[in-house]
Protein backbone atom coordinates (compact mmCIF):
# COMPACT_ATOMS: atom_id res chain seq x y z
CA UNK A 1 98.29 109.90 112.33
CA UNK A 2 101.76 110.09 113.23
CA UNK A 3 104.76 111.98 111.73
CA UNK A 4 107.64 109.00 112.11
CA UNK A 5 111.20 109.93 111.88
CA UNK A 6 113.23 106.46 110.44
CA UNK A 7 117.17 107.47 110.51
CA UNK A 8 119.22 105.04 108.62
CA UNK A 9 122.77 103.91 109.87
CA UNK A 10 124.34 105.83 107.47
CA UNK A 11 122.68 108.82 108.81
CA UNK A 12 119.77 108.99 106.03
CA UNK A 13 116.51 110.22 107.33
CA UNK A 14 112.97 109.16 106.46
CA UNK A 15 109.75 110.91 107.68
CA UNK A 16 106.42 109.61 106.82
CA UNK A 17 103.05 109.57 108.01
CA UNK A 18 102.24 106.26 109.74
CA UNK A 19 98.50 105.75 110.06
CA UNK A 20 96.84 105.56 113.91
CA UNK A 21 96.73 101.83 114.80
CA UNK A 22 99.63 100.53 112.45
CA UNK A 23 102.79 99.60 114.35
CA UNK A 24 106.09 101.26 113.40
CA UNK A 25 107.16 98.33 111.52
CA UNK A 26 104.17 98.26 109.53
CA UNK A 27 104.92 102.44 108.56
CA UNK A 28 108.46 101.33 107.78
CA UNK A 29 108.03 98.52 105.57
CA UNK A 30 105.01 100.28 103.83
CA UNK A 31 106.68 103.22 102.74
CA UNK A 32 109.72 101.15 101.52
CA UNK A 33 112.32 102.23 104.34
CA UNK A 34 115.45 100.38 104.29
CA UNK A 35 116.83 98.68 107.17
CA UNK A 36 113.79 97.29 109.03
CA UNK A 37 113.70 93.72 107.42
CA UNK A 38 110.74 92.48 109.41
CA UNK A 39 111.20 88.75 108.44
CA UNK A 40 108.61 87.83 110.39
CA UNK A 41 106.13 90.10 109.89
CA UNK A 42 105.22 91.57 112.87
CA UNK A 43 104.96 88.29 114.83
CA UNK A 44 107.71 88.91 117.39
CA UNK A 45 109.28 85.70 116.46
CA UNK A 46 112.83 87.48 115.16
CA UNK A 47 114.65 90.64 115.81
CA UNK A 48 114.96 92.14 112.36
CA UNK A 49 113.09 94.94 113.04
CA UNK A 50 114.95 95.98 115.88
CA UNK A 51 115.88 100.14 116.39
CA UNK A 52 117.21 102.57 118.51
CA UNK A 53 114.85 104.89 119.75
CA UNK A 54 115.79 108.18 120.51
CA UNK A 55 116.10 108.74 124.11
CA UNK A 56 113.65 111.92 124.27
CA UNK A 57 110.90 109.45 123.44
CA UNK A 58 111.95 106.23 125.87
CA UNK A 59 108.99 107.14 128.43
CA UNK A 60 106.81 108.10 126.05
CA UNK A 61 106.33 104.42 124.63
CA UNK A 62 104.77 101.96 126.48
CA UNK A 63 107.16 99.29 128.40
CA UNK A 64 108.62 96.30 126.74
CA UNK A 65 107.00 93.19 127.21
CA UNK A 66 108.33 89.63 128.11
CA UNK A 67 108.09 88.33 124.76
CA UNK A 68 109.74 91.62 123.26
CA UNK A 69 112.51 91.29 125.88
CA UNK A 70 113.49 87.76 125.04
CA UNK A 71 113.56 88.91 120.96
CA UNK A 72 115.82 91.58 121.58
CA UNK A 73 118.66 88.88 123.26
CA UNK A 74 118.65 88.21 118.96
CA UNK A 75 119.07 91.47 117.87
CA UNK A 76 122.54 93.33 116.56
CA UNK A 77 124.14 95.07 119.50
CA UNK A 78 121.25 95.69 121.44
CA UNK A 79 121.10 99.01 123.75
CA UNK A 80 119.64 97.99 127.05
CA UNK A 81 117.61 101.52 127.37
CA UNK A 82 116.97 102.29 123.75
CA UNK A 83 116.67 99.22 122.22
CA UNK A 84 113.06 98.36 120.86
CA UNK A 85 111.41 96.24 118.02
CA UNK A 86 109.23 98.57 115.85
CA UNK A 87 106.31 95.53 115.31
CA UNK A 88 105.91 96.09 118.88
CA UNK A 89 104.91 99.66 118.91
CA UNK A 90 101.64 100.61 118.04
CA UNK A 91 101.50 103.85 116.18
CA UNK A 92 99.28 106.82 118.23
CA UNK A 93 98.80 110.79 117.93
CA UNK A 94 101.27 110.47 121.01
CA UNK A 95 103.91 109.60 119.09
CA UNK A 96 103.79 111.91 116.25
CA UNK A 97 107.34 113.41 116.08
CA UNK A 98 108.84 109.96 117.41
CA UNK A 99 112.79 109.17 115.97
CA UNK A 100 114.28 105.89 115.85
CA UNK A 101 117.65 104.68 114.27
CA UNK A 102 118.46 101.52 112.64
CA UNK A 103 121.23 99.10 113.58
CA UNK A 104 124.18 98.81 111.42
CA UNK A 105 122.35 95.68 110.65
CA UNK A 106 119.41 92.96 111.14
CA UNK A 107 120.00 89.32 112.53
C-alpha cells in the first residue's frame, strides 16, 4: 500500500491509501478525487487522467510508453518532463509518498 498525495489545481490536497497493484487512476477515482475524469477507464484511449508529477518522483516511476506518449499529445498543456497519465502507473510500496498535481483541466 501506498500513501498517494492528489493536489488539486486550486491547491487542495488529497492523501489516501491506494492499494498495491491498483494504478493511480484507479486510487483517484475510488476515493472520489476531483479532477482525474478517467473517461476511459484506464484504457489509455484519452488523456483525462493526465497529471503533473512532482519532479522528486520523475525517476522513480517507470518510463512512459509509446502508447502513453501519443495520449499525452491530447492532454491540457502537457509538461514534457512531468507530464504522466495516472491509468498508466501501477501503484507499488515504491511509491508510497508519491505527489502529483492536476491540470487546470481534462480534454
Amino acid at each position: 500500500m501506498a500513501k498517494i498525495t492528489y493536489i488539486e489545481h486550486n491547491g487542495t490536497s488529497h492523501v489516501v491509501d491506494v492499494a498495491n497493484g491498483m494504478t493511480v487512476m484507479e486510487g483517484a477515482r475510488d476515493n472520489n478525487i476531483p479532477g482525474i475524469e478517467a473517461d476511459c477507464g484506464g484504457a489509455c484511449a484519452c488523456s483525462t487522467c493526465h497529471v503533473y508529477v512532482d519532479p522528486a518522483w520523475i525517476e522513480k516511476l517507470p518510463p512512459r510508453d509509446v502508447m502513453e506518449e501519443d495520449m499525452l499529445d491530447f492532454a491540457w498543456e502537457p509538461d514534457p518532463a512531468t507530464s504522466r497519465l495516472t491509468c498508466q502507473i501501477k501503484v507499488t510500496d515504491e511509491l508510497d509518498g508519491l505527489v502529483v498535481r492536476m491540470p487546470e483541466r481534462q480534454i
